[in-house]
Each structure stands twice: as structure tokens, then as C-alpha cells.
C-alpha atoms as a PDB file:
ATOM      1  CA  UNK A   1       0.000   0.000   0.000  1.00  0.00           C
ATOM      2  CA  UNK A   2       1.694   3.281  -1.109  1.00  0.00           C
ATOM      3  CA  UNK A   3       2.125   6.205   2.181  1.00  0.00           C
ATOM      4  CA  UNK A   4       3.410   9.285   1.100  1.00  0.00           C
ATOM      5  CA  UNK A   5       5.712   8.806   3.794  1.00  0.00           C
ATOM      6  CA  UNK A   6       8.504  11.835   2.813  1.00  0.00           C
ATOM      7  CA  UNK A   7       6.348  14.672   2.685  1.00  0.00           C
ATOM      8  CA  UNK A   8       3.224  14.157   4.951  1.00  0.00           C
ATOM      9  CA  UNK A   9       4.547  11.489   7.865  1.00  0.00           C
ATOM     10  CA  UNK A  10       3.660  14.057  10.398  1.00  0.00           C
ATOM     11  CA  UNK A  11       0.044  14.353   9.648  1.00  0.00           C
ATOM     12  CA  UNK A  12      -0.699  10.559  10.431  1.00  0.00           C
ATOM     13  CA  UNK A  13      -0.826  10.944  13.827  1.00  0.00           C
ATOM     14  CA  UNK A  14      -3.040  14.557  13.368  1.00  0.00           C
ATOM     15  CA  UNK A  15      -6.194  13.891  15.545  1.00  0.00           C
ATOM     16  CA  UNK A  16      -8.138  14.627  12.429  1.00  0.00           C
ATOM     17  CA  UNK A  17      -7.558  11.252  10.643  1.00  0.00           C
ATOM     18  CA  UNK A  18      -8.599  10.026  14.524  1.00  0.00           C
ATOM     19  CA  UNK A  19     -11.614   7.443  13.726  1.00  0.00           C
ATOM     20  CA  UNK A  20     -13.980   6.003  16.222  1.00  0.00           C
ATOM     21  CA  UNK A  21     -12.088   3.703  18.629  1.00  0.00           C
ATOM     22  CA  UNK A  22     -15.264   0.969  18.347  1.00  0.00           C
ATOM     23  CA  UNK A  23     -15.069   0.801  14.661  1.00  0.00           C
ATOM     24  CA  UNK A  24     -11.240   0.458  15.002  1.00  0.00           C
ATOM     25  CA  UNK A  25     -11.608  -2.343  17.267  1.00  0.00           C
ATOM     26  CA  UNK A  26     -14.443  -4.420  15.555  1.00  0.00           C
ATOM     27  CA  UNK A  27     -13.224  -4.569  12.014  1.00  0.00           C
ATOM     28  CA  UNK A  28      -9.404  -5.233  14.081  1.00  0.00           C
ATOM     29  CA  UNK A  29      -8.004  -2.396  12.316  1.00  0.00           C
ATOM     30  CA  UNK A  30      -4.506  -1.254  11.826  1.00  0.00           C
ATOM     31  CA  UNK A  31      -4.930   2.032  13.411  1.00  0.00           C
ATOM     32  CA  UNK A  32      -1.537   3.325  12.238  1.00  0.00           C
ATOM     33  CA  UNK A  33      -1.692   1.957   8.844  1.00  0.00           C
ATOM     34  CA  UNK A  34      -5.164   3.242   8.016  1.00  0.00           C
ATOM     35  CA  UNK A  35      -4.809   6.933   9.414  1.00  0.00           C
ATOM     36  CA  UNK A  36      -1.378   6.684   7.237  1.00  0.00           C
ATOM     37  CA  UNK A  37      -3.919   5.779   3.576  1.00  0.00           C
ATOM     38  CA  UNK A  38      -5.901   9.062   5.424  1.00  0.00           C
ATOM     39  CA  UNK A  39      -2.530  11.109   5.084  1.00  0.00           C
ATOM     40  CA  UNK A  40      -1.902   9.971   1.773  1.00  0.00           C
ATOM     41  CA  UNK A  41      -5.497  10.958   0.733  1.00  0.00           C
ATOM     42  CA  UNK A  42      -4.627  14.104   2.327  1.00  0.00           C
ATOM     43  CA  UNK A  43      -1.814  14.651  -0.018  1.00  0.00           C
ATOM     44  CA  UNK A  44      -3.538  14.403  -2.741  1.00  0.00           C
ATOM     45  CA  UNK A  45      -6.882  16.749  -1.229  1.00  0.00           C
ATOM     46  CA  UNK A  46      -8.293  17.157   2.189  1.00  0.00           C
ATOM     47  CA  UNK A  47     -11.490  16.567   0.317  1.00  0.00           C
ATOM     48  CA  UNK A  48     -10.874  12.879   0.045  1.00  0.00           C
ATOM     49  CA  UNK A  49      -9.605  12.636   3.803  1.00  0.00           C
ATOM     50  CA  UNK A  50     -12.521  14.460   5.202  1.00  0.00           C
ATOM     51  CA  UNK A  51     -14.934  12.351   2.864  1.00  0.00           C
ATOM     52  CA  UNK A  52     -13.601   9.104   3.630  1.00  0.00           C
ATOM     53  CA  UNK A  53     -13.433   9.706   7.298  1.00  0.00           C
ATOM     54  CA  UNK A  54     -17.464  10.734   7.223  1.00  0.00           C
ATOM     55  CA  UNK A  55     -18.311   7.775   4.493  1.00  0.00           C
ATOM     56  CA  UNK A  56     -16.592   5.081   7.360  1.00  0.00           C
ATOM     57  CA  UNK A  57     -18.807   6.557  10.476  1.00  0.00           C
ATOM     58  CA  UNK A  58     -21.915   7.113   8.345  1.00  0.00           C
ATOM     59  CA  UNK A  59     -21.939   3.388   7.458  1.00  0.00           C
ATOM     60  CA  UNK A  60     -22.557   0.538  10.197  1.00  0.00           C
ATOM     61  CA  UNK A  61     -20.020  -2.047  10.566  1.00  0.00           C
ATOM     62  CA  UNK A  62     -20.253  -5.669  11.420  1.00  0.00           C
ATOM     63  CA  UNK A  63     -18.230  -9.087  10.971  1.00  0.00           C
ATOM     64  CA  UNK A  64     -20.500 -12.313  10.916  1.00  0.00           C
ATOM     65  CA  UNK A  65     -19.786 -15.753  10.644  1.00  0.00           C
ATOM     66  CA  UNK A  66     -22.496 -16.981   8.180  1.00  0.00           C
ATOM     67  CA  UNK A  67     -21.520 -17.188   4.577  1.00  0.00           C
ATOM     68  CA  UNK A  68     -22.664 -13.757   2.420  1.00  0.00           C
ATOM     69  CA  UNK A  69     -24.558 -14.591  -0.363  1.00  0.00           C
ATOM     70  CA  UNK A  70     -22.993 -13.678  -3.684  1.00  0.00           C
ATOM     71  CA  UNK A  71     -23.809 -10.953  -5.957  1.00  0.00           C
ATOM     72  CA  UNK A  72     -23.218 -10.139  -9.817  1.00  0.00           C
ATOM     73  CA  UNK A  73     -20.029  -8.667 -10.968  1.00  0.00           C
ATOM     74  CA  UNK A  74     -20.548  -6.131 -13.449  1.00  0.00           C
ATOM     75  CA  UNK A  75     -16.721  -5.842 -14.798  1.00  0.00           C
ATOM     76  CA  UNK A  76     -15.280  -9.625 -14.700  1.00  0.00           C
ATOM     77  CA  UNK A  77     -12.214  -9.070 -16.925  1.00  0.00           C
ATOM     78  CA  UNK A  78     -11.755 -12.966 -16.996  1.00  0.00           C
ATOM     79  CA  UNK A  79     -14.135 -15.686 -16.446  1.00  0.00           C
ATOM     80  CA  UNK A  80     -14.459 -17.074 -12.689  1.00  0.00           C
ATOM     81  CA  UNK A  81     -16.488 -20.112 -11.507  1.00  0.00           C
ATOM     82  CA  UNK A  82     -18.962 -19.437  -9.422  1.00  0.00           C
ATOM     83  CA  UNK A  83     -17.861 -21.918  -7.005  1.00  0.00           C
ATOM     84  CA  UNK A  84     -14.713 -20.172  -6.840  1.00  0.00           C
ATOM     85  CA  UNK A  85     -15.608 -16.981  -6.094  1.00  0.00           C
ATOM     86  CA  UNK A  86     -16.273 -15.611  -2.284  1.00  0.00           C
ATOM     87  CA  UNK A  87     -17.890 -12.708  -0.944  1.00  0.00           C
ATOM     88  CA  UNK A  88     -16.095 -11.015   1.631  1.00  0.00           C
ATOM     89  CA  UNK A  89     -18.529  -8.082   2.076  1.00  0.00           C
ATOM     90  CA  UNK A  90     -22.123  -6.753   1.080  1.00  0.00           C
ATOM     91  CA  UNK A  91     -23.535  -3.500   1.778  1.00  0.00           C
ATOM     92  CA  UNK A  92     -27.153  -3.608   1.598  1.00  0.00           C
ATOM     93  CA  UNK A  93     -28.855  -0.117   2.790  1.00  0.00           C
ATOM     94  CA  UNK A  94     -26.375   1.730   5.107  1.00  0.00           C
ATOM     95  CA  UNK A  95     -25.084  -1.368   6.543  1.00  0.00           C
ATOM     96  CA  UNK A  96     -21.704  -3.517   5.575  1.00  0.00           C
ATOM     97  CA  UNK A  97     -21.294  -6.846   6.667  1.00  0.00           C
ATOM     98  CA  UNK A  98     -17.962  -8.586   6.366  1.00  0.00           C
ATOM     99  CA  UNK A  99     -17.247 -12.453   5.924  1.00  0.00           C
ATOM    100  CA  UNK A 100     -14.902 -13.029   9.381  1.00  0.00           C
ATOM    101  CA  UNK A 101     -13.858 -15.920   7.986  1.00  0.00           C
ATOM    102  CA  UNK A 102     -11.976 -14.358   5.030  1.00  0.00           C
ATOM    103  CA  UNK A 103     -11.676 -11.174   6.661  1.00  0.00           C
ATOM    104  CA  UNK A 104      -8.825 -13.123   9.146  1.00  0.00           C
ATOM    105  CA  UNK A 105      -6.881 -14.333   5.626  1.00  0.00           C
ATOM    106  CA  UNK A 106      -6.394 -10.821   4.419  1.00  0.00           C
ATOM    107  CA  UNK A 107      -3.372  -8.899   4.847  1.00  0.00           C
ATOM    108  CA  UNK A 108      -3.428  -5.052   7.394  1.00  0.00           C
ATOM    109  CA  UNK A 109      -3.414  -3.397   3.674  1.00  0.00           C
ATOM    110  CA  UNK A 110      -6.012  -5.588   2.102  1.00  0.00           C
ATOM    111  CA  UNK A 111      -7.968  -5.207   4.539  1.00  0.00           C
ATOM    112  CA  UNK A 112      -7.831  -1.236   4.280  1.00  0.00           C
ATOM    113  CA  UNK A 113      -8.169  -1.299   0.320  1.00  0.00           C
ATOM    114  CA  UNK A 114     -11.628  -3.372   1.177  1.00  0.00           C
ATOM    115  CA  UNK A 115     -12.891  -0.439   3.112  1.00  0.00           C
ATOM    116  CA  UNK A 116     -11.529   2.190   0.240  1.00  0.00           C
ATOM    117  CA  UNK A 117     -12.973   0.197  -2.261  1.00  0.00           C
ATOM    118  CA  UNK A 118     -16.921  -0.356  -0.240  1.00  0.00           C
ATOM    119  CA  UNK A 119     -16.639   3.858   0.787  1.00  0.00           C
ATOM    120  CA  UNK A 120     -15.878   4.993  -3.139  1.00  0.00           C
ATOM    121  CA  UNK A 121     -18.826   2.567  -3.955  1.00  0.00           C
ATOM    122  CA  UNK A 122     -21.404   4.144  -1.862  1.00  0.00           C
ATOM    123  CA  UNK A 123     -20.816   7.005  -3.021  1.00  0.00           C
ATOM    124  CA  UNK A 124     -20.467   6.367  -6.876  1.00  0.00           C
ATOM    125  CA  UNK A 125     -23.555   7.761  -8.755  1.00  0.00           C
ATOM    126  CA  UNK A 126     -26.144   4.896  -9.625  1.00  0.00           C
ATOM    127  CA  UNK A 127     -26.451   3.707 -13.171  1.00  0.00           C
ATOM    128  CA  UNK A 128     -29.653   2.869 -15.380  1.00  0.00           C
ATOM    129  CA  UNK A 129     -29.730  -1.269 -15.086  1.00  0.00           C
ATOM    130  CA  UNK A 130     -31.879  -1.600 -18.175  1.00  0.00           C
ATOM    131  CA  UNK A 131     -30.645   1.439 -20.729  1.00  0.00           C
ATOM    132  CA  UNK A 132     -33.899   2.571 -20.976  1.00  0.00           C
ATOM    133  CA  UNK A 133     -35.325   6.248 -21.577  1.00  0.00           C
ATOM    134  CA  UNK A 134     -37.475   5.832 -18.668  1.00  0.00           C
ATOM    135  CA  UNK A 135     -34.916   3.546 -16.248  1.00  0.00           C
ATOM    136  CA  UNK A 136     -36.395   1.321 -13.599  1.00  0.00           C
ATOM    137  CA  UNK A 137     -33.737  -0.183 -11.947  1.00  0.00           C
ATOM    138  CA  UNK A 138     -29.937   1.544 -10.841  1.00  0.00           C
ATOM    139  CA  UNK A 139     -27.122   0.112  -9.514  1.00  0.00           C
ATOM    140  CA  UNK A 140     -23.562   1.258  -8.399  1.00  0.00           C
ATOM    141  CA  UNK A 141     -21.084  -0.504 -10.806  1.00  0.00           C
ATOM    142  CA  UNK A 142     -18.819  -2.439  -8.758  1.00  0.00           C
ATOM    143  CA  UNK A 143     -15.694  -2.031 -11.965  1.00  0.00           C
ATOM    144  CA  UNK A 144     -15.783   1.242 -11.459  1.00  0.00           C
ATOM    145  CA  UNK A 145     -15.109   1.775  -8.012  1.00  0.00           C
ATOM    146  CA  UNK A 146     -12.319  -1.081  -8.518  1.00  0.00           C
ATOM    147  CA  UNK A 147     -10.778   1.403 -10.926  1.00  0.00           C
ATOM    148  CA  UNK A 148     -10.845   4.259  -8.315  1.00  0.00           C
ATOM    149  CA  UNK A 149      -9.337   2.111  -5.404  1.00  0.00           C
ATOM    150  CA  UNK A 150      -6.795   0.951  -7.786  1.00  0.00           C
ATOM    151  CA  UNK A 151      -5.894   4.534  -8.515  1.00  0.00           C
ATOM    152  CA  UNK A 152      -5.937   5.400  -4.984  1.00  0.00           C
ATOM    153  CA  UNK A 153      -2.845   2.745  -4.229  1.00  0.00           C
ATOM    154  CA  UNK A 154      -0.826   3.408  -7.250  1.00  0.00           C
ATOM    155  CA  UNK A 155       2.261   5.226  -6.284  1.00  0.00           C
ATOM    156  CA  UNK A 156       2.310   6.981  -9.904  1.00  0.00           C
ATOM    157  CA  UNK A 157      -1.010   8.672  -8.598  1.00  0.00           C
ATOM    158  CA  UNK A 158       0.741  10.361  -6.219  1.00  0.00           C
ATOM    159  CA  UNK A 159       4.238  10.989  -8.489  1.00  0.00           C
ATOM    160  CA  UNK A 160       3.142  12.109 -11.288  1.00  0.00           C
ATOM    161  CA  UNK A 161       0.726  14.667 -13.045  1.00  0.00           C
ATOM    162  CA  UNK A 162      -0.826  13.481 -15.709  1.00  0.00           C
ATOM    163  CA  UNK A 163      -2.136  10.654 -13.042  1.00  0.00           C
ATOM    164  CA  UNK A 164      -3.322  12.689 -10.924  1.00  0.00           C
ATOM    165  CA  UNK A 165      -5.749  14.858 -13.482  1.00  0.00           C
ATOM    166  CA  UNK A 166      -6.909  11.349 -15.101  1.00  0.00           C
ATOM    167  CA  UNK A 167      -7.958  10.558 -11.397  1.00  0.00           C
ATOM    168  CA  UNK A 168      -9.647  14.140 -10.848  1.00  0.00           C
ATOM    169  CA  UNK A 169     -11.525  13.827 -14.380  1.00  0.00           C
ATOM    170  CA  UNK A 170     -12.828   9.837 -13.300  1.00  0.00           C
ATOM    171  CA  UNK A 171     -13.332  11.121  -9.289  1.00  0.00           C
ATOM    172  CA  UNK A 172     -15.937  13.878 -10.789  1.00  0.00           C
ATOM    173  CA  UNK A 173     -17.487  11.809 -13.452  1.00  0.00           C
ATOM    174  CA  UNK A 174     -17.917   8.610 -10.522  1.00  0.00           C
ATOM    175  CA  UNK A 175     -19.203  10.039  -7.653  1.00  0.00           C
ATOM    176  CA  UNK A 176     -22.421  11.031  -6.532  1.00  0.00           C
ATOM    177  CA  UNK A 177     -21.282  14.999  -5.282  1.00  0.00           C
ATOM    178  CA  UNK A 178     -22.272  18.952  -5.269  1.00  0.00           C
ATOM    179  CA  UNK A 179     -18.469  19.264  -6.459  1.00  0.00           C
ATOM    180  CA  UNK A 180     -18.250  18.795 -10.637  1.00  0.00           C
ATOM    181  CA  UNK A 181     -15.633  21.558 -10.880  1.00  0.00           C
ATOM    182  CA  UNK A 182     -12.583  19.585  -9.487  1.00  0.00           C
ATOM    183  CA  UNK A 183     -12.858  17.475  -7.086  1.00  0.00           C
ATOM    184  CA  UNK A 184      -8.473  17.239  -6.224  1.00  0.00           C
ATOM    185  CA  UNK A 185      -8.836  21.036  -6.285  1.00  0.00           C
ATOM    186  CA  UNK A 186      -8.336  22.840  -2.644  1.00  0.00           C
ATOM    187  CA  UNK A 187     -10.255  25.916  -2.852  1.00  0.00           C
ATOM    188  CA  UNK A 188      -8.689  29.021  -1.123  1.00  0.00           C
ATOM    189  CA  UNK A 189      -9.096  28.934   2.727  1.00  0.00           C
ATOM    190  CA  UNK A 190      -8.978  31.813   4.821  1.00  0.00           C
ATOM    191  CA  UNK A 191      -8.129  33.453   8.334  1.00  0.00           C
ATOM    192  CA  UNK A 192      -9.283  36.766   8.814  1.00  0.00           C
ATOM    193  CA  UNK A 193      -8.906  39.006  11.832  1.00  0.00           C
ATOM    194  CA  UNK A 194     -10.096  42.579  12.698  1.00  0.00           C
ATOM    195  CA  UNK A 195      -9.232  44.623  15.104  1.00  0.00           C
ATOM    196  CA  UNK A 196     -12.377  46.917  16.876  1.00  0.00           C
ATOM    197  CA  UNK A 197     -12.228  50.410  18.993  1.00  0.00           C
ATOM    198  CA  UNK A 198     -14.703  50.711  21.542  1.00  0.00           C
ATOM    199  CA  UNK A 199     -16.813  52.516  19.339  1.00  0.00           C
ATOM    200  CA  UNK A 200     -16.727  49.710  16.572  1.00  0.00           C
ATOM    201  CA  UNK A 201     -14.757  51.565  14.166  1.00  0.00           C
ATOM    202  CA  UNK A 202     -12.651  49.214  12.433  1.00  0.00           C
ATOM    203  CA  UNK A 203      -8.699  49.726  12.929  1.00  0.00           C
ATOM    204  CA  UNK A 204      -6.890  47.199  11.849  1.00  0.00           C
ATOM    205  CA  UNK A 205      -7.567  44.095   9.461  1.00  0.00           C
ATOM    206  CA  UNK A 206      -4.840  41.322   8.675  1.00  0.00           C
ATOM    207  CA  UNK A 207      -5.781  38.134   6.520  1.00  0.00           C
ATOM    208  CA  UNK A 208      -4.427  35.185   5.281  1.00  0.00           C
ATOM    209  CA  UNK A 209      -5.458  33.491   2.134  1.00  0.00           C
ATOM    210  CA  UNK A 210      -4.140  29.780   2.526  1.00  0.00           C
ATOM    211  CA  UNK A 211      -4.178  27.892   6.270  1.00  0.00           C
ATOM    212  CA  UNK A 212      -0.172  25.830   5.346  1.00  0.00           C
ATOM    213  CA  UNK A 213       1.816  28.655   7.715  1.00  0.00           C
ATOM    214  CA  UNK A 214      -0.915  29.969   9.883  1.00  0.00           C
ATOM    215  CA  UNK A 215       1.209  29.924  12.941  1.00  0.00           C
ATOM    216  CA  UNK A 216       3.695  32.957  11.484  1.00  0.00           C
ATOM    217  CA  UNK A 217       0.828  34.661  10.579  1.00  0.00           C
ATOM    218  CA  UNK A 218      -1.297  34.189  13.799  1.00  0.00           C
ATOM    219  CA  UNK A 219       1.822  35.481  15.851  1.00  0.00           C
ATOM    220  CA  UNK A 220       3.083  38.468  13.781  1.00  0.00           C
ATOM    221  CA  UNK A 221      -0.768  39.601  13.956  1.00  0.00           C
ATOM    222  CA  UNK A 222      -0.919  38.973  17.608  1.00  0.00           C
ATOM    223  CA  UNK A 223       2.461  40.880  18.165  1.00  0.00           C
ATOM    224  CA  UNK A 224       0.693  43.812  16.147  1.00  0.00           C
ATOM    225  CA  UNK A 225      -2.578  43.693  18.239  1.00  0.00           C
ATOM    226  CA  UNK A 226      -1.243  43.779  21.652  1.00  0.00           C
ATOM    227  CA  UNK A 227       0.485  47.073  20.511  1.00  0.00           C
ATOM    228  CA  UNK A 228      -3.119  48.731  20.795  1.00  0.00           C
ATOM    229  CA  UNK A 229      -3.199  50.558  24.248  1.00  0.00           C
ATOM    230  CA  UNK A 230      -7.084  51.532  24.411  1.00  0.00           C
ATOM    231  CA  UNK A 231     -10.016  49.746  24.755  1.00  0.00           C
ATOM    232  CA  UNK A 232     -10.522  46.585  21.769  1.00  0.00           C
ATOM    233  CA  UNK A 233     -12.168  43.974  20.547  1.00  0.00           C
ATOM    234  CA  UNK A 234     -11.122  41.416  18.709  1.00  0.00           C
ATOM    235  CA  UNK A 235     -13.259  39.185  15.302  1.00  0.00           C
ATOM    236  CA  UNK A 236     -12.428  36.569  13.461  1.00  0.00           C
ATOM    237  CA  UNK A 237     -13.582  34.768  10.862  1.00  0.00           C
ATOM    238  CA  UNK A 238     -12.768  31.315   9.175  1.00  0.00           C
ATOM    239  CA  UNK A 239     -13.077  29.325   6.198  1.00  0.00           C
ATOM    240  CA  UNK A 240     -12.014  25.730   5.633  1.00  0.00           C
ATOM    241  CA  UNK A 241     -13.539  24.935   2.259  1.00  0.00           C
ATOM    242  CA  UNK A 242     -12.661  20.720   2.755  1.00  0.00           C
ATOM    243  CA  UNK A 243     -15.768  20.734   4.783  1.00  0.00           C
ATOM    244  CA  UNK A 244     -18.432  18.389   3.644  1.00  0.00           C
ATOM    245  CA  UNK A 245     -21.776  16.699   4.898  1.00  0.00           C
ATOM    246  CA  UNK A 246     -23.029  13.111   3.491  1.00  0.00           C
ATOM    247  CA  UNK A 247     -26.284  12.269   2.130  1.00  0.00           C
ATOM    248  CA  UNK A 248     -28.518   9.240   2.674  1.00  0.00           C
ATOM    249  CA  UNK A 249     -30.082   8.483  -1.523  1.00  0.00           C
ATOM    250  CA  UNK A 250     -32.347   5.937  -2.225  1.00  0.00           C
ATOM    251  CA  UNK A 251     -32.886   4.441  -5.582  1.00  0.00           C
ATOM    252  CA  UNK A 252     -34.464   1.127  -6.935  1.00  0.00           C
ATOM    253  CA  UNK A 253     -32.804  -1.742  -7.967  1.00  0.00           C
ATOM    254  CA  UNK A 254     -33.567  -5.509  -9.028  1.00  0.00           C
ATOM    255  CA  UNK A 255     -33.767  -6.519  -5.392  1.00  0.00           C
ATOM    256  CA  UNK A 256     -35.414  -3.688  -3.851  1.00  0.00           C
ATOM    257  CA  UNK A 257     -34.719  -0.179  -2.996  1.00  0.00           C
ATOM    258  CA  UNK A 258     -30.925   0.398  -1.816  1.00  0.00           C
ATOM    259  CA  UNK A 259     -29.334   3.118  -0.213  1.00  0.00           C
ATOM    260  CA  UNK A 260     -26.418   4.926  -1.510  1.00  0.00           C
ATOM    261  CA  UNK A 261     -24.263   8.378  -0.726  1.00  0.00           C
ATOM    262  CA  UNK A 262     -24.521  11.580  -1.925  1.00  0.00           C
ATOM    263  CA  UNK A 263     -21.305  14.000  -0.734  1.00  0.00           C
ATOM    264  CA  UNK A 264     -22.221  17.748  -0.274  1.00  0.00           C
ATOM    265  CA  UNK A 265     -19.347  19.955   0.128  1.00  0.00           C
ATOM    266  CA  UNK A 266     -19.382  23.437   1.225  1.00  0.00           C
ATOM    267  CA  UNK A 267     -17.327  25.921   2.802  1.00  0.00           C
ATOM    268  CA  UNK A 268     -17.240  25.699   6.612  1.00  0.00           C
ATOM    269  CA  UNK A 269     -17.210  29.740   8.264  1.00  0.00           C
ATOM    270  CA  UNK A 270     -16.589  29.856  11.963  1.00  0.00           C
ATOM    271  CA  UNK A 271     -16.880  33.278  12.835  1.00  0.00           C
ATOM    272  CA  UNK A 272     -16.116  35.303  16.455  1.00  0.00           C
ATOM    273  CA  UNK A 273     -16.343  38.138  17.991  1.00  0.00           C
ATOM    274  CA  UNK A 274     -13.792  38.579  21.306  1.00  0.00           C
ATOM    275  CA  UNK A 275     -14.499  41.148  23.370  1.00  0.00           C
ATOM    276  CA  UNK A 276     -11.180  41.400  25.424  1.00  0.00           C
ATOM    277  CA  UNK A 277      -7.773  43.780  25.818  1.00  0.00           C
ATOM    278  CA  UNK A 278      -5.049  41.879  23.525  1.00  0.00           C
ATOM    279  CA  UNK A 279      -2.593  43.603  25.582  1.00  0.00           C
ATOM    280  CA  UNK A 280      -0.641  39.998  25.906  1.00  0.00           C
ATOM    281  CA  UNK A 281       0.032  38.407  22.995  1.00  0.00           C
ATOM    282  CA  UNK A 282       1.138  34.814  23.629  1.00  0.00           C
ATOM    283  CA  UNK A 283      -2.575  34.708  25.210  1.00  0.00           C
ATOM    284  CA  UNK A 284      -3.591  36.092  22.174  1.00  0.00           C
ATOM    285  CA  UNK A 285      -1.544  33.505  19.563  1.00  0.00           C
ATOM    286  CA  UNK A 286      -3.213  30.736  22.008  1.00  0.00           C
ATOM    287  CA  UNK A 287      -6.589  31.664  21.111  1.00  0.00           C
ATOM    288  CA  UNK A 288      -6.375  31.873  17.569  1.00  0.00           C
ATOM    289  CA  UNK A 289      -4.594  29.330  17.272  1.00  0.00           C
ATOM    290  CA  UNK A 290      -6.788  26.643  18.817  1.00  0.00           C
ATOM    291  CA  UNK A 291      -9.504  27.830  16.022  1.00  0.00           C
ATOM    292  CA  UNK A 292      -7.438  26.793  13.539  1.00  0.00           C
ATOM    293  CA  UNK A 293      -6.458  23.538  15.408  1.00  0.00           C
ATOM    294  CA  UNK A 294      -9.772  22.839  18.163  1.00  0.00           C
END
């Protein structure tokens, strides 16, 4: 399994790629290896992080021991007898149930390239069954979100460019989201601070367009703000433009109706409004800081 190891080893043990300690311990997780995939979605855009993190805690989780009854394969490249084919999971509604039996033969990485592969198919957009004008019957193609998972472990996705837009063009065309634009694209964030009188006349504003070195910034406006000697206040305002919200679908299919995923993503604001004397400004770097990183 490829980690972008060189450039991004500090962010696997960020509390954001932190997932829920009970999922963790029933699927019997790698904890280190899968918040390391997390950093290397990360590196490619905090949209895929954030999305993949939400997709894992939307779902429900659950290992059984009875055999899972087999469903149709859309993109068999070669034949396969159907006695000699398995299957380790099925998601039927919002729920994923996983053979334990196989589950116990895979591999820490296999094991985290099943859960990349059922996320990406949840949230694939459903396809007419029947090619009709006036479709009946959807399903999520099952080749397709092999293709994206594949993708997603190549180290040539991460290396070079021309990899990386064919994976943006199939991301946008595959899943179900608000985002048709670019979905590897990292819109501008921003950190914005004002500085008040007492009689709300604005006199001072310092913003930053990108979040990467928000500490330097943070501090140098901090250093400037505790140079006021009357009476402030102090506002803020926030945007992280990764943020995202997941969507329970429904559509019909040959068994019944299934559930899929639909990913919304917006831009997050957190705004504030401090009324306080900056006349210290470690106190001040502290604050701000701790928006940026809660």
C-alpha cells in the first residue's frame, strides 16, 4: 500500500484522521496503517480525507460468521467459476457486513483497500440497469469503483501529473457529489482578523489566504494587536472549504430499494467576535490558534 511517507509522515498521527475507537476495534483495524492511507489521501486533497473519514462513520459495521450470499459482478475481466468466487462483504442499505472468515486471511493493507474500495462505492452515482429512456432499476457498478481504489494505491497517482488529473476527471465523473468543478482542487481557505475600537470603528484588518503557515501569521498579527493601548475587541472569521456533509439516496434496484451516498461539500465559516484587551500576545496567539487547530 503506497504512504506518502517523505512529505506528509507528520500528519498521520493529526487527531483529524482520529476514527472512532469501536469501529477500530471491531473490524481489528490497523490504526496506524489506516490513518497513514488518510494522510496519503490528504496529499492528494483534504477533500478525500474528510470524505472518507465521514463515508466510514456514516456506514454501520459488522463481521459475521455466516456465509454472504454472492452478488453479480458487473466488470469480470476474466471468467471465474462461481464456485470459486467468495464474498467477503455486502452492503445492503447503510449497513456492511464482512465475511470473518476471510476477513482473518487478508493482509493489514487488504484489509484497508476493502474499506476504500466499499466507501468509493457508496458514493459512486447509480447507473440505469436496463438502458432505458425511462430507467427502472440503478445500480452502483462495482468495476468502477475497482478502478478508483486501484488509482488510490498506485504510487504513480501520487508521483506524477498526468495521473493525478486522469484521477480528478474519473473522481468527478464517478461520484455522486455537489463538487463537478474539481474534485483534487483545494479551494482558497482563509483566516481573517479585525481589530475593533470601543466605538466599533474598524482599525486594523490582517488576513491570510491559505491555512499551510498559519502559525507565522497568527503570531506576527498577535504581536501587532497587543500594541493597541485603548479599549478593543477582537473578530475573526474562518473558512475551511474541505468541509463536507453526506447524504442518505435511495434508488431502486432488481432486489429492492438500496441506499447509496450523496457528498455535499461546502465551505465551513466559523466566525467570532472577542471582546477582550489583547494587551498579551502569547494569550492572544493561544486563542487563535486553537480555532485553527480545536
Amino acid at each position: 500500500m503506497f504512504s506518502g511517507k517523505s512529505k506528509f509522515k507528520h500528519l498521520s498521527l493529526n487527531t483529524k484522521f482520529e476514527l472512532k475507537q469501536k469501529w477500530v476495534e471491531t473490524l481489528q483495524i490497523n490504526k496506524v496503517l489506516m490513518q497513514q492511507k488518510l494522510c496519503d489521501l490528504e496529499s492528494l486533497s483534504p477533500k478525500l480525507s474528510s470524505m472518507m473519514i465521514k463515508l466510514i462513520e456514516f456506514h454501520q459495521w459488522e463481521l459475521v460468521d455466516q456465509e454472504l450470499g454472492l452478488l453479480p459482478d458487473d466488470g469480470q475481466i476474466t471468467v471465474i467459476k462461481i464456485d470459486k468466487r467468495h464474498q467477503l462483504a455486502n452492503r445492503s442499505l447503510n449497513q456492511i457486513k464482512i465475511s470473518k472468515r476471510i476477513w482473518k486471511l487478508l493482509s493489514d493493507e487488504n484489509k484497508i483497500g476493502l474499506i476504500v474500495h466499499e466507501m468509493l462505492s457508496s458514493a459512486l452515482t447509480p447507473l440505469c440497469q436496463d438502458n432505458s429512456n425511462h430507467c427502472k432499476n440503478y445500480y452502483q457498478s462495482s468495476r468502477i469503483a475497482r478502478n478508483l481504489t486501484s488509482s488510490l494505491f498506485m504510487k504513480k497517482t501520487y508521483l506524477e501529473v498526468n495521473e493525478l488529473e486522469k484521477l480528478d476527471i474519473q473522481l468527478n465523473q464517478a461520484l455522486n457529489t455537489n463538487d463537478k468543478n474539481s474534485f483534487l482542487k483545494v479551494d482558497s481557505d482563509f483566516f481573517n482578523i479585525k481589530v475593533y475600537s470601543e466605538n466599533g470603528e474598524i482599525l486594523a484588518q490582517y488576513s491570510h489566504p491559505k491555512l499551510e503557515s498559519i502559525e507565522s501569521f497568527i503570531a506576527d498579527s498577535c504581536q501587532k494587536i497587543a500594541l493597541f493601548k485603548n479599549s478593543i475587541s477582537v473578530s475573526y472569521s474562518l473558512r475551511k472549504s474541505a468541509a463536507l456533509s453526506v447524504e442518505l439516496i435511495s434508488f431502486p434496484t432488481t432486489y429492492s430499494i438500496e441506499y447509496g451516498t450523496k457528498i455535499n461539500f461546502f465551505s465551513n465559516v466559523l466566525m467570532g467576535k472577542v471582546l477582550s484587551n489583547y494587551g498579551d500576545d502569547s494569550s492572544c496567539y493561544e486563542f487563535l490558534l486553537n480555532i485553527i487547530e480545536p
